[in-house]
Protein backbone atom coordinates (compact mmCIF):
# COMPACT_ATOMS: atom_id res chain seq x y z
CA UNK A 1 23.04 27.67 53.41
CA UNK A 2 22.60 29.79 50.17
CA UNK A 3 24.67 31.21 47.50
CA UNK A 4 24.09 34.39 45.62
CA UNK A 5 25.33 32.75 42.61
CA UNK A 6 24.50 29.59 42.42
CA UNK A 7 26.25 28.77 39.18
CA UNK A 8 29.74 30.63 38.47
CA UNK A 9 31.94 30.61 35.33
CA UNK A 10 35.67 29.65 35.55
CA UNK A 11 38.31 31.81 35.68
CA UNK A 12 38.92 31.56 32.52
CA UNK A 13 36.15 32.49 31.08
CA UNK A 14 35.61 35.97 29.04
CA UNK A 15 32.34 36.45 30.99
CA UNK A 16 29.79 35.63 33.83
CA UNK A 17 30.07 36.04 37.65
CA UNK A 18 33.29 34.42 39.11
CA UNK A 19 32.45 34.82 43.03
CA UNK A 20 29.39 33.91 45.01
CA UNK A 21 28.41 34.61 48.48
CA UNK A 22 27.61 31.80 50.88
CA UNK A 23 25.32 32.73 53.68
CA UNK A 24 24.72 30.13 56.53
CA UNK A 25 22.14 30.77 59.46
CA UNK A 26 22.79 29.87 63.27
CA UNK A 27 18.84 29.28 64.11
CA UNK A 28 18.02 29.41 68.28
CA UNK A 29 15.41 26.30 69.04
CA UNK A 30 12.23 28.59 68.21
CA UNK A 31 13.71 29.52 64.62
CA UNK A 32 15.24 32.89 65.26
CA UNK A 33 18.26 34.09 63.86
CA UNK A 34 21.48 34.10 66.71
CA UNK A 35 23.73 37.23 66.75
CA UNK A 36 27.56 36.88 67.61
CA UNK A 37 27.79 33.57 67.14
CA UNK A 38 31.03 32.64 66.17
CA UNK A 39 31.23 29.94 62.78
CA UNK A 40 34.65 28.38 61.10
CA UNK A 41 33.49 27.72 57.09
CA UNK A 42 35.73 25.66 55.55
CA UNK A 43 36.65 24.77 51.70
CA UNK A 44 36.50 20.79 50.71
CA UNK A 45 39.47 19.09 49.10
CA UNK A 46 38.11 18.71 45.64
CA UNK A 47 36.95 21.99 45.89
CA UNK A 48 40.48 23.85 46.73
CA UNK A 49 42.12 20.98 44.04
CA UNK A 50 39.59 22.95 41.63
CA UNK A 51 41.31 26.13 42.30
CA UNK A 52 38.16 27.91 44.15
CA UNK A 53 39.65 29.78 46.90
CA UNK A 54 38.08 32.45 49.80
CA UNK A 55 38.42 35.90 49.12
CA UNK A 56 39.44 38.12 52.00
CA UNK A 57 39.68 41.62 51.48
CA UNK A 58 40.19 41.09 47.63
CA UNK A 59 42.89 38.38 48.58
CA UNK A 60 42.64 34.88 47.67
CA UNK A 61 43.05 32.12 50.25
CA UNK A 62 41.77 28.23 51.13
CA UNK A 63 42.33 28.97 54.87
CA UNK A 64 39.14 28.29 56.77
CA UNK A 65 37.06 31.41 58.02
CA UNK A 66 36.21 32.01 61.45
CA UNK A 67 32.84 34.92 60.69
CA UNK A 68 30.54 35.97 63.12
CA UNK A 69 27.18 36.07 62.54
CA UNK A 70 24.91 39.39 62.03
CA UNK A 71 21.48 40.42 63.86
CA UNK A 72 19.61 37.92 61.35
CA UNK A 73 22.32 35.28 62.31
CA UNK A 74 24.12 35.17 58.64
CA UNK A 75 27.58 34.11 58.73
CA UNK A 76 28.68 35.15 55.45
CA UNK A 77 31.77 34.38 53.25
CA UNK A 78 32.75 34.89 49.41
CA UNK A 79 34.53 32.44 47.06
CA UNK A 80 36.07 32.99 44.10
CA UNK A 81 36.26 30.33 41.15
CA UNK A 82 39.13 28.82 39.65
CA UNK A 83 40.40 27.21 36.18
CA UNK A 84 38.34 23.41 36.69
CA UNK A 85 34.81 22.77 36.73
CA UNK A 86 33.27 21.31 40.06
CA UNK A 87 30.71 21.16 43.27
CA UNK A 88 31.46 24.04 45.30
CA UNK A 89 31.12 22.39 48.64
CA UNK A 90 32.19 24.88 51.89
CA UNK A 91 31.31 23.28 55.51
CA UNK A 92 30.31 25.25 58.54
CA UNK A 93 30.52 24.59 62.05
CA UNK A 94 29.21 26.53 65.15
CA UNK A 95 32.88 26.87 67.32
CA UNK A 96 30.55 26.71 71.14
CA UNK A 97 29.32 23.42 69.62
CA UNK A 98 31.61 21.55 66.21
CA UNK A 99 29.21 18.92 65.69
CA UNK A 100 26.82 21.27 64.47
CA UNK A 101 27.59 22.07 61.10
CA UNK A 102 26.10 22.52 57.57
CA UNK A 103 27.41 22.01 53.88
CA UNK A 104 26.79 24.36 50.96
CA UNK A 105 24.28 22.59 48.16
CA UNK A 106 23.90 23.38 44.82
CA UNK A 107 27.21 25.69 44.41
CA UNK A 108 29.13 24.83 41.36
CA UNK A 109 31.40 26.37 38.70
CA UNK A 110 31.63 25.89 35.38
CA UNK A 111 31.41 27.59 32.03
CA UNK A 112 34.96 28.45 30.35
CA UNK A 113 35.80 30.06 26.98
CA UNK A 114 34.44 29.08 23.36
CA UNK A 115 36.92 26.44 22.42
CA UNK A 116 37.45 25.90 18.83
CA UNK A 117 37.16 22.04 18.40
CA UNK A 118 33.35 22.37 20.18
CA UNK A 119 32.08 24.47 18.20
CA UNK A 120 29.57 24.01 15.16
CA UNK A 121 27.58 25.77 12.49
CA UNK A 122 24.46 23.94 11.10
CA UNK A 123 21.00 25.02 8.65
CA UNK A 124 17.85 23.88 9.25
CA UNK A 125 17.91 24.11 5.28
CA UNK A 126 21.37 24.01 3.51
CA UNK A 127 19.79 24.74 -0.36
CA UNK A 128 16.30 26.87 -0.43
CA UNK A 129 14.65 27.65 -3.30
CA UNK A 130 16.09 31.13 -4.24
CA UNK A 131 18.06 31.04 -7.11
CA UNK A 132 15.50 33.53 -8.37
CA UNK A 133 13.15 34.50 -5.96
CA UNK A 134 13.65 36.77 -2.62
CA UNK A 135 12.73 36.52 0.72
CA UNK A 136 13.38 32.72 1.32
CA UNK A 137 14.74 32.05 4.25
CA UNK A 138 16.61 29.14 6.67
CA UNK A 139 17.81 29.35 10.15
CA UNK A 140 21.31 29.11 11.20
CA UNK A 141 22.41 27.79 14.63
CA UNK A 142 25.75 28.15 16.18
CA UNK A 143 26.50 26.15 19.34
CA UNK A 144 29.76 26.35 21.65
CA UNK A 145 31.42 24.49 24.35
CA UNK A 146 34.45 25.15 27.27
CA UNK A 147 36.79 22.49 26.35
CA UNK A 148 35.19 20.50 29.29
CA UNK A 149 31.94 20.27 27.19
CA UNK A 150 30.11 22.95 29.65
CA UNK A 151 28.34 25.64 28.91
CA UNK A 152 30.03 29.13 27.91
CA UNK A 153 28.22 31.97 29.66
CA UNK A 154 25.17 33.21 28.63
CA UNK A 155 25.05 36.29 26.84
CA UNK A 156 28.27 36.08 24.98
CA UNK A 157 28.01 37.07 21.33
CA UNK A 158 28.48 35.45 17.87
CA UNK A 159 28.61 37.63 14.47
CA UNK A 160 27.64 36.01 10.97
CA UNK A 161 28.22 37.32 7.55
CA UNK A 162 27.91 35.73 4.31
CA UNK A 163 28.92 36.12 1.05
CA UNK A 164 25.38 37.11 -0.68
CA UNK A 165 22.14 38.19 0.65
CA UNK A 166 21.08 38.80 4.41
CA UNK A 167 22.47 37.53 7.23
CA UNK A 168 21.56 38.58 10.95
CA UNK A 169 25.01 40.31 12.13
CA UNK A 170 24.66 38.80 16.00
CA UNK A 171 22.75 36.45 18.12
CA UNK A 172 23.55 35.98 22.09
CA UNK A 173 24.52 32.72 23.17
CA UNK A 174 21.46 31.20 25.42
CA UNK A 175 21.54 29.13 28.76
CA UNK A 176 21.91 26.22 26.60
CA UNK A 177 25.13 27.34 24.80
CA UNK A 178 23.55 28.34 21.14
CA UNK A 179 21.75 31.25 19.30
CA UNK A 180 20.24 31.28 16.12
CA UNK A 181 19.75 33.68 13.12
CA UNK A 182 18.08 33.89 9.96
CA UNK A 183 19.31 34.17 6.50
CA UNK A 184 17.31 35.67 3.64
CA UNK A 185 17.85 35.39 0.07
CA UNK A 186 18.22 38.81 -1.68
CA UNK A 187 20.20 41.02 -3.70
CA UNK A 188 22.88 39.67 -6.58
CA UNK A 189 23.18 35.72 -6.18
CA UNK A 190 26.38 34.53 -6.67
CA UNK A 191 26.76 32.66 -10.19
CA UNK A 192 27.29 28.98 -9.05
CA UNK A 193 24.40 29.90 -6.31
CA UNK A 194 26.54 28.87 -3.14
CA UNK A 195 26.55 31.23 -0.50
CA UNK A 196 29.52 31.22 2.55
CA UNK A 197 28.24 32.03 5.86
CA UNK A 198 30.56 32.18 8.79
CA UNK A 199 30.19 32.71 12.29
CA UNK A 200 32.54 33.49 14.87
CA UNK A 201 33.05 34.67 18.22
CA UNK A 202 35.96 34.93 20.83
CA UNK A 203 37.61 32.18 22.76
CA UNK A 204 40.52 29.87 22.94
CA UNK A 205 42.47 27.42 20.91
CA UNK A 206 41.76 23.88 22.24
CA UNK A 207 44.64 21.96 23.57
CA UNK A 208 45.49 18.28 25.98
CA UNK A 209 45.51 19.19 29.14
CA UNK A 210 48.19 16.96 30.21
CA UNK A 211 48.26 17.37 33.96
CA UNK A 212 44.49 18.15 34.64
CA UNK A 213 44.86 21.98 35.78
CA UNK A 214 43.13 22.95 32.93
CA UNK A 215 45.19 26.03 32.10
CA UNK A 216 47.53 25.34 28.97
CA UNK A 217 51.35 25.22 30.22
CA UNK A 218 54.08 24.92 27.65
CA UNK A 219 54.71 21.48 26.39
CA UNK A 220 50.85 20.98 26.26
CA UNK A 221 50.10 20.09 23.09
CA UNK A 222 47.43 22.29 21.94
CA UNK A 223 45.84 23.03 18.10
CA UNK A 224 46.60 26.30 16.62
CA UNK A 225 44.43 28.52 14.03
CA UNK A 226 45.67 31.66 11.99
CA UNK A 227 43.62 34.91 10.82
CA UNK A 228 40.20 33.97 10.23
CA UNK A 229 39.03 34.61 6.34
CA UNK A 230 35.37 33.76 4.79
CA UNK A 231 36.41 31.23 1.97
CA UNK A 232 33.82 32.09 -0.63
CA UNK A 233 35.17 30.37 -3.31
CA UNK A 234 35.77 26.90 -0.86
CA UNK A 235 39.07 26.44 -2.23
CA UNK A 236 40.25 26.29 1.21
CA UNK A 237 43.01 28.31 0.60
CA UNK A 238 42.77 32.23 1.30
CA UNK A 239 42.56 34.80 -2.15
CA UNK A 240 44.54 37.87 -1.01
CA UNK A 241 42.04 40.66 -3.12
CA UNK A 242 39.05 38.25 -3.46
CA UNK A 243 37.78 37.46 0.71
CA UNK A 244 37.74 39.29 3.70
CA UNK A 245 39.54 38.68 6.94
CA UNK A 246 38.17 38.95 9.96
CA UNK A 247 41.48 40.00 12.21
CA UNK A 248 41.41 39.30 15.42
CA UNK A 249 43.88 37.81 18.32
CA UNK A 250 47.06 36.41 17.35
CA UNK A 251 48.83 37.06 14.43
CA UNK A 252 51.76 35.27 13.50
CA UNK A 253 53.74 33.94 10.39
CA UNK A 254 53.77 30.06 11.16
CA UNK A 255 51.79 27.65 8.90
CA UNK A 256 48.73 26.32 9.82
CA UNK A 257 47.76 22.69 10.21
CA UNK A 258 46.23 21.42 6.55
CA UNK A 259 42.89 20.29 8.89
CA UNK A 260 39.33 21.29 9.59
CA UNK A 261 40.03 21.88 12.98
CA UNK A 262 42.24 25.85 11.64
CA UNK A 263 39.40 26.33 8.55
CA UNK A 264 39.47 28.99 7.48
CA UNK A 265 42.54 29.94 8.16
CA UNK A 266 44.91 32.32 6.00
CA UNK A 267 48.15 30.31 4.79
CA UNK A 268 51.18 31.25 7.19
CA UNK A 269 49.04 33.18 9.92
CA UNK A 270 49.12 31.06 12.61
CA UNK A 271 51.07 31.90 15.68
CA UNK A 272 52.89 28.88 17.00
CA UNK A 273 51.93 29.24 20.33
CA UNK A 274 48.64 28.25 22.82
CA UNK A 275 46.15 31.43 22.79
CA UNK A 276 43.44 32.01 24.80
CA UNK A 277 41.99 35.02 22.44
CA UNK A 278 40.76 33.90 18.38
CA UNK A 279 38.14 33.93 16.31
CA UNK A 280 36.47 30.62 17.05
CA UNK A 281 35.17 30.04 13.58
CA UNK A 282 32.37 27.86 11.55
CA UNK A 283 31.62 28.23 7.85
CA UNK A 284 28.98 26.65 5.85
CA UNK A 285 27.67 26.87 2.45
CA UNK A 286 23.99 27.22 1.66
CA UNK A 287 22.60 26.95 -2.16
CA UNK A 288 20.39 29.10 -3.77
CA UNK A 289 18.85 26.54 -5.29
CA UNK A 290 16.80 26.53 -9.16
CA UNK A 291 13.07 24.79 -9.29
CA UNK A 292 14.25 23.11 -12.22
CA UNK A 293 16.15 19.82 -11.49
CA UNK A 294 18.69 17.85 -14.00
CA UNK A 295 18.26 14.29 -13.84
CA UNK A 296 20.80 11.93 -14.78
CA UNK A 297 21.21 8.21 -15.31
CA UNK A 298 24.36 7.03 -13.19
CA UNK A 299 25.43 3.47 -14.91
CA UNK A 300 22.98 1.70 -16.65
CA UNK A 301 19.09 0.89 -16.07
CA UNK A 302 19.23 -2.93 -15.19
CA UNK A 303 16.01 -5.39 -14.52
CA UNK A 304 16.35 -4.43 -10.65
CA UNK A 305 16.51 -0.78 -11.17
CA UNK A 306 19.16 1.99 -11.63
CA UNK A 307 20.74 4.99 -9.78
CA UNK A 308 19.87 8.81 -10.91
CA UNK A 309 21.54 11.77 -9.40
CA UNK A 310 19.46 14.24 -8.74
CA UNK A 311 20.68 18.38 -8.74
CA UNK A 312 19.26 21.83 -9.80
CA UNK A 313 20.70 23.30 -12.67
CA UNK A 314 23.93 24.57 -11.19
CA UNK A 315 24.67 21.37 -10.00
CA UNK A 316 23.88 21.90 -6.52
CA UNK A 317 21.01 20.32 -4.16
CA UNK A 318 17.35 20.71 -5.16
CA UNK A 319 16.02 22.62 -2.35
CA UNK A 320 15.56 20.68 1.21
CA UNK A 321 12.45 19.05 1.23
CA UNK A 322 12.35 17.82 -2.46
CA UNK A 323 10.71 14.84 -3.12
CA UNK A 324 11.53 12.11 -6.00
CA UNK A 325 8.75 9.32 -7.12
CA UNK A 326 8.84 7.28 -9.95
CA UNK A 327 6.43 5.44 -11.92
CA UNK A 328 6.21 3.08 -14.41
CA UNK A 329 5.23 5.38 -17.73
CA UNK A 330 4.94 2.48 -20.52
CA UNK A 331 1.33 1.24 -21.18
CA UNK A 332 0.70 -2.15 -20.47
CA UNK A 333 4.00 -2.81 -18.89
CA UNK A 334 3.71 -5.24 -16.13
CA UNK A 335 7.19 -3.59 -14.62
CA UNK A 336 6.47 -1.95 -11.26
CA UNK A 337 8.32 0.57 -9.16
CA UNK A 338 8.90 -0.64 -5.65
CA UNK A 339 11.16 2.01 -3.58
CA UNK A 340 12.69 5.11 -4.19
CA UNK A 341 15.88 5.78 -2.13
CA UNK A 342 15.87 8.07 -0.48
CA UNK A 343 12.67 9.83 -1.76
CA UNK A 344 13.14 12.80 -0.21
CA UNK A 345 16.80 15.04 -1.21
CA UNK A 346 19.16 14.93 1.66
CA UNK A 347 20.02 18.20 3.46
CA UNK A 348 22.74 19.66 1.77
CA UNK A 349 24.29 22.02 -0.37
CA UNK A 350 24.99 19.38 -3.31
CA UNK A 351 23.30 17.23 -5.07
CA UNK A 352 22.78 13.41 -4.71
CA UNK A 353 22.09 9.73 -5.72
CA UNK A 354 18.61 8.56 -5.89
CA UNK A 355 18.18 4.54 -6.04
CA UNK A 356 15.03 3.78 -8.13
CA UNK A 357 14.13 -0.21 -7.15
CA UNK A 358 12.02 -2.08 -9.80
CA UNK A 359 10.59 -5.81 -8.98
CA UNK A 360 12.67 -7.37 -11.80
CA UNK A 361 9.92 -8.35 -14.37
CA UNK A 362 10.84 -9.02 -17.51
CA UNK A 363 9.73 -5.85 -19.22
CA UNK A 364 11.70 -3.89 -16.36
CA UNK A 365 14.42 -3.09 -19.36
CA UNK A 366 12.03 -1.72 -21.61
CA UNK A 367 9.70 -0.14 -20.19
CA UNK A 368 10.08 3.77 -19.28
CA UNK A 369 10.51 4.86 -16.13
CA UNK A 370 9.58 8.62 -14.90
CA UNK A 371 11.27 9.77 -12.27
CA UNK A 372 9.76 13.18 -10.82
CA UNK A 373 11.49 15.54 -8.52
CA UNK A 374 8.95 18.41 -6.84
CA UNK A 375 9.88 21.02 -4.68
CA UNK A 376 8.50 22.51 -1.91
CA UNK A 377 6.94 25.28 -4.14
CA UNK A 378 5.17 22.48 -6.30
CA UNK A 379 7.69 23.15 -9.61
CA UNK A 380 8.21 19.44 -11.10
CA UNK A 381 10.76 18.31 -13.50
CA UNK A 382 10.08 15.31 -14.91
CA UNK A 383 12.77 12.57 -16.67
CA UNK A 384 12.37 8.94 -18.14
CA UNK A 385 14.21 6.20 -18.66
């Protein structure tokens, strides 16, 4: 047998092909296709359980086929998805002779809508060194899910703005459920140098599928978002005047649940009510981030070391890819730096600790300790202790 689509989406799904046609060949004993011959194709269990169905003349049905086969010996049939994942598997059988029979391979559906709760936003960098200089750059990624975990077809678009500089509009989800743009550093920088990116695309509110249909009934608990808004100032709560809203599906005047899961969402927005069309939304910040660093003692320098936290001079993250080293400055001291911790800044937006270990001599007190932070462009900013 073979399928014209091998792969379909669910019913549900915004997009993607949602029938396939099965073709099965009657072969005569030297390999040649038999005309007229008549074959009954039949649907699994688990397959009809899954919702897939036959469809007749534009009607849907699990009744088996009886088809004839064409002058290439094709006995053709179309089936139509339904709301669960699963093997498509469809059986046929020669009527002159039932024990001949072949099973479909390879036929499967899956592939729903963007859900909101697998969905995710993440930067290769999350602070680039840009505070004052243009054209740096970091990728963005945005990858979905159905709310099986599957796929969501191929070609189905995201849109990203941000708050400051350049931001690719759109990117096409890929076989592998993500697409990537770039942001650029340009223009005005915002004054605390954090920039709000959000992406979003359409899909569905994510809820339990109590009796395994996977279609939302009422009852179902399910997790409800309002009117998506960019939150540039991160005060998680939406500035009427001060951030755009990105309309789109429901609108309603419940409140939303104080969680991750509806950010950003504005205040009283939310609808009350399972829906299968929002904004499914991610927002990050990135930093702009200064060459020079602040370095600051955290607690006290003690024979076995001390703590420094480590930011650029807005008090966000020195840009990924900063290192810190330390060395013993004092001549003569017999003090010796053994680890830094972690040497390299973490990937984020704001700042961090820094753990500078000393091998407890007895000068460790005394003697002054530099600790150097360098970023990728070579600027150094050097502090002792």
């Amino acid at each position: 047998g073979s399928a014209s689509v091998p792969l379909m989406v669910s019913s549900g799904a915004s997009g993607g092909l949602k029938q396939s046609t099965l073709k099965f060949q009657v072969l005569d004993s030297l390999g040649a296709g038999m005309a007229g011959q008549n074959v009954s194709i039949s649907l699994g269990s688990s397959t009809i359980n899954a919702g897939v169905t036959f469809s007749v003349g534009g009607v849907a049905t699990v009744t088996p086929q009886l088809v004839t086969t064409d002058g290439s010996g094709f006995a053709s049939v179309t089936v139509t998805s339904g709301s669960l994942p699963t093997p498509v598997v469809a059986t046929a059988s020669l009527e002159s002779s039932p024990s001949i029979q072949a099973a479909s391979s390879g036929v499967a559906v899956t592939s729903g809508r963007a859900t909101q709760n697998a969905a995710s936003l993440s930067a290769a960098k999350l602070s680039i060194e840009a505070f004052r200089t243009d054209g740096v750059q970091t990728s963005l990624t945005m990858r979905v899910a159905d709310r099986q975990g599957n796929p969501v077809p191929a070609g189905a678009q995201v849109n990203f703005v941000a708050s400051h500089g350049l931001v690719q509009g759109t990117c096409s989800i890929d076989a592998s459920s993500q697409c990537t743009v770039n942001y650029t550093s340009q223009g005005l920088r915002p004054v605390n140098g954090r920039v709000a990116i959000l992406a979003y695309m359409d899909g569905e509110e994510s809820f339990v599928d109590v009796n395994g249909d996977n279609i939302w009934q009422s009852g179902e608990a399910f997790y409800d978002v309002g009117t998506l808004y960019r939150d540039d100032n991160e005060s998680a709560v939406y500035d009427s005047g001060l951030e755009q809203t990105y309309p789109g599906g429901s609108i309603g005047s419940f409140g939303c649940a104080a969680s991750t899961y509806a950010y950003p969402s504005v205040d009283n927005s939310c609808d009350g009510t399972w829906s299968d069309n929002i904004r499914v939304r991610q927002q990050i910040i990135v930093a702009l981030a200064t060459s020079d660093a602040n370095i600051v003692l955290q607690g006290t320098k003690a024979l076995s070391g001390f703590t420094v936290r480590v930011t650029d001079t807005n008090g966000n993250s020195m840009p990924t890819g900063t290192t810190v080293s330390a060395a013993v400055a004092t001549s003569g001291a017999v003090c010796k730096v053994l680890t830094v911790s972690p040497n390299v800044v973490r990937n984020s937006p704001n700042g961090g600790n820094h753990v500078i270990r000393l091998d407890a001599a007895i000068d460790c007190i005394t003697a002054r300790v530099d600790v150097t932070v360098t970023t990728p462009a070579g600027l150094a900013t050097t502090a002792g202790f």
